[in-house]
C-alpha atoms as a PDB file:
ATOM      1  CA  UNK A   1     100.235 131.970 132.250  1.00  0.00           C
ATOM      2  CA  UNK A   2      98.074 134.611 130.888  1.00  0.00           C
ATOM      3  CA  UNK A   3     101.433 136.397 129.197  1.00  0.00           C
ATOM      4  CA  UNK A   4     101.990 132.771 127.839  1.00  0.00           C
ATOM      5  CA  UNK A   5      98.693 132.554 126.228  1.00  0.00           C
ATOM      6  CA  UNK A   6      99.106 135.978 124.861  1.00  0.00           C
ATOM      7  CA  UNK A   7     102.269 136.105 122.995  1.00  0.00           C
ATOM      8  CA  UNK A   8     101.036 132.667 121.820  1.00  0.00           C
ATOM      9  CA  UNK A   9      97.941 133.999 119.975  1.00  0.00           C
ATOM     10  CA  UNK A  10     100.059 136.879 119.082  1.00  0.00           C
ATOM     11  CA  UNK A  11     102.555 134.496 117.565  1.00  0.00           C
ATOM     12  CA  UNK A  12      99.525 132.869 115.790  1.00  0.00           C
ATOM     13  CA  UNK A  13      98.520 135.685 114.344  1.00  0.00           C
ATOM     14  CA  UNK A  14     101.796 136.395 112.730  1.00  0.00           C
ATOM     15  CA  UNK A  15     101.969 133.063 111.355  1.00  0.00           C
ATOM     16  CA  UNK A  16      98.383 133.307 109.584  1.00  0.00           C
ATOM     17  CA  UNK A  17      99.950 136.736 108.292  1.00  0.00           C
ATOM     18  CA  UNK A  18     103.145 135.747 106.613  1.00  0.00           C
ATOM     19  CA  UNK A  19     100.940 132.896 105.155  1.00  0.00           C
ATOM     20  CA  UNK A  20      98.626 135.547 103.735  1.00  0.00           C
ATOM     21  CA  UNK A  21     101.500 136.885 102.451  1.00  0.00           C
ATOM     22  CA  UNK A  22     102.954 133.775 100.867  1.00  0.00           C
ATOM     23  CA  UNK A  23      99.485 133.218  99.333  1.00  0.00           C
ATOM     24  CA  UNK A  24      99.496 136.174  97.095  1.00  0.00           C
ATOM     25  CA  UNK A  25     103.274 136.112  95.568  1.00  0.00           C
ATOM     26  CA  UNK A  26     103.961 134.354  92.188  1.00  0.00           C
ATOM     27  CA  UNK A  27     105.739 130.914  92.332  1.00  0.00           C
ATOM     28  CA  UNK A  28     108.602 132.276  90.650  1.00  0.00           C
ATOM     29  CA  UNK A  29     108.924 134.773  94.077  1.00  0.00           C
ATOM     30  CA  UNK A  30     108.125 132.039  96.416  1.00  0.00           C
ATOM     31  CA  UNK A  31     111.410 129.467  94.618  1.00  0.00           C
ATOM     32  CA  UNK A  32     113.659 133.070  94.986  1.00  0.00           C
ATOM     33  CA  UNK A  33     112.865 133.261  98.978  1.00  0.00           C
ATOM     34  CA  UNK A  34     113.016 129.676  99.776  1.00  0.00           C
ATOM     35  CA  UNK A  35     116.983 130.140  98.086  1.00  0.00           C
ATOM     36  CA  UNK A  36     117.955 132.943 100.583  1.00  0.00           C
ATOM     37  CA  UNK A  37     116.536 131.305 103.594  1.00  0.00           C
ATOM     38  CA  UNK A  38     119.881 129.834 105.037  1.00  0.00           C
ATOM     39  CA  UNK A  39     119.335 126.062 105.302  1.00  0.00           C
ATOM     40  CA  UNK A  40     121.003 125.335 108.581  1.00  0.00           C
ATOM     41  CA  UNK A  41     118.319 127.069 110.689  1.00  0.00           C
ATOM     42  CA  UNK A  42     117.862 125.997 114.187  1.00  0.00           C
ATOM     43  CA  UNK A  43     114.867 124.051 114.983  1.00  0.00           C
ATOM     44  CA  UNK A  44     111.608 126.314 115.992  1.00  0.00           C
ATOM     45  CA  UNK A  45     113.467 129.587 114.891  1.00  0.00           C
ATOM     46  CA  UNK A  46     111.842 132.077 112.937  1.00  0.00           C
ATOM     47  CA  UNK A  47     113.875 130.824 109.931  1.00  0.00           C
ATOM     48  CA  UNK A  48     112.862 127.713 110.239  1.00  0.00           C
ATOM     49  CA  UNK A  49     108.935 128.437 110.485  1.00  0.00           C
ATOM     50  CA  UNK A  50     109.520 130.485 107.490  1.00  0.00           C
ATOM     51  CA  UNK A  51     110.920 127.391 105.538  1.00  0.00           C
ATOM     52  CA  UNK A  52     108.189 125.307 106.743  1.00  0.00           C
ATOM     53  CA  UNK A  53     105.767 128.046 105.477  1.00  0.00           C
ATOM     54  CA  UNK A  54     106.998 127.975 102.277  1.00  0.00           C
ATOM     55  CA  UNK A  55     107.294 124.789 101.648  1.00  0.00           C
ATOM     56  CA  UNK A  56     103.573 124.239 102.463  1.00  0.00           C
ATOM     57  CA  UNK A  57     102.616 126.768  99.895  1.00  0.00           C
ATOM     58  CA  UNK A  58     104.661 125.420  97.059  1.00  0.00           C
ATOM     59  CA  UNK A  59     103.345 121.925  97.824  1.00  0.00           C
ATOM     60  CA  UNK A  60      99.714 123.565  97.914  1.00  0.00           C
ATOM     61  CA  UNK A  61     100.002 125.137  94.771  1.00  0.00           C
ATOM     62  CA  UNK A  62     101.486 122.092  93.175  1.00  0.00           C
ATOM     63  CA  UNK A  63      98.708 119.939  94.448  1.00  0.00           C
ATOM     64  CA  UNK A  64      95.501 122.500  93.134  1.00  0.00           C
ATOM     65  CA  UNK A  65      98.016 121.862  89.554  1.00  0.00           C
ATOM     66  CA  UNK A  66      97.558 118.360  89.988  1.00  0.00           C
ATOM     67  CA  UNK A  67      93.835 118.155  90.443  1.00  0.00           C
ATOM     68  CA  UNK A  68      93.148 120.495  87.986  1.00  0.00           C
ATOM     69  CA  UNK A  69      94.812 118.190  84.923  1.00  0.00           C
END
């Protein structure tokens, strides 16, 4: 259990990481990666958190557009 909780918060971690990352590239960089990430990922692989990820960030960025016109 305690290996369990571990890679969890390690897997956590990563995630806030990568969407650091995401956070500080250009929109223009963020459309290019979403169009190499294959689109038949499995569900829960790394792919697919990565799509997820991105996605949230576009639609974040589009929103703060929004509510600032």
């Amino acid at each position: 259990m305690q290996i369990a909780a571990q890679l969890l918060a390690a897997l956590g971690d990563s995630i806030e990481a990568i969407k650091a990352h995401l956070s500080g590239m250009d929109g223009s960089t963020l459309e290019r990666l979403l169009e190499t990430v294959p689109r038949t990922s499995p569900v829960g692989s790394a792919e697919m958190v990565m799509i997820i990820l991105l996605y949230r960030e576009i639609e974040r960025r589009q929103t703060e557009d929004r509510n600032y016109h």
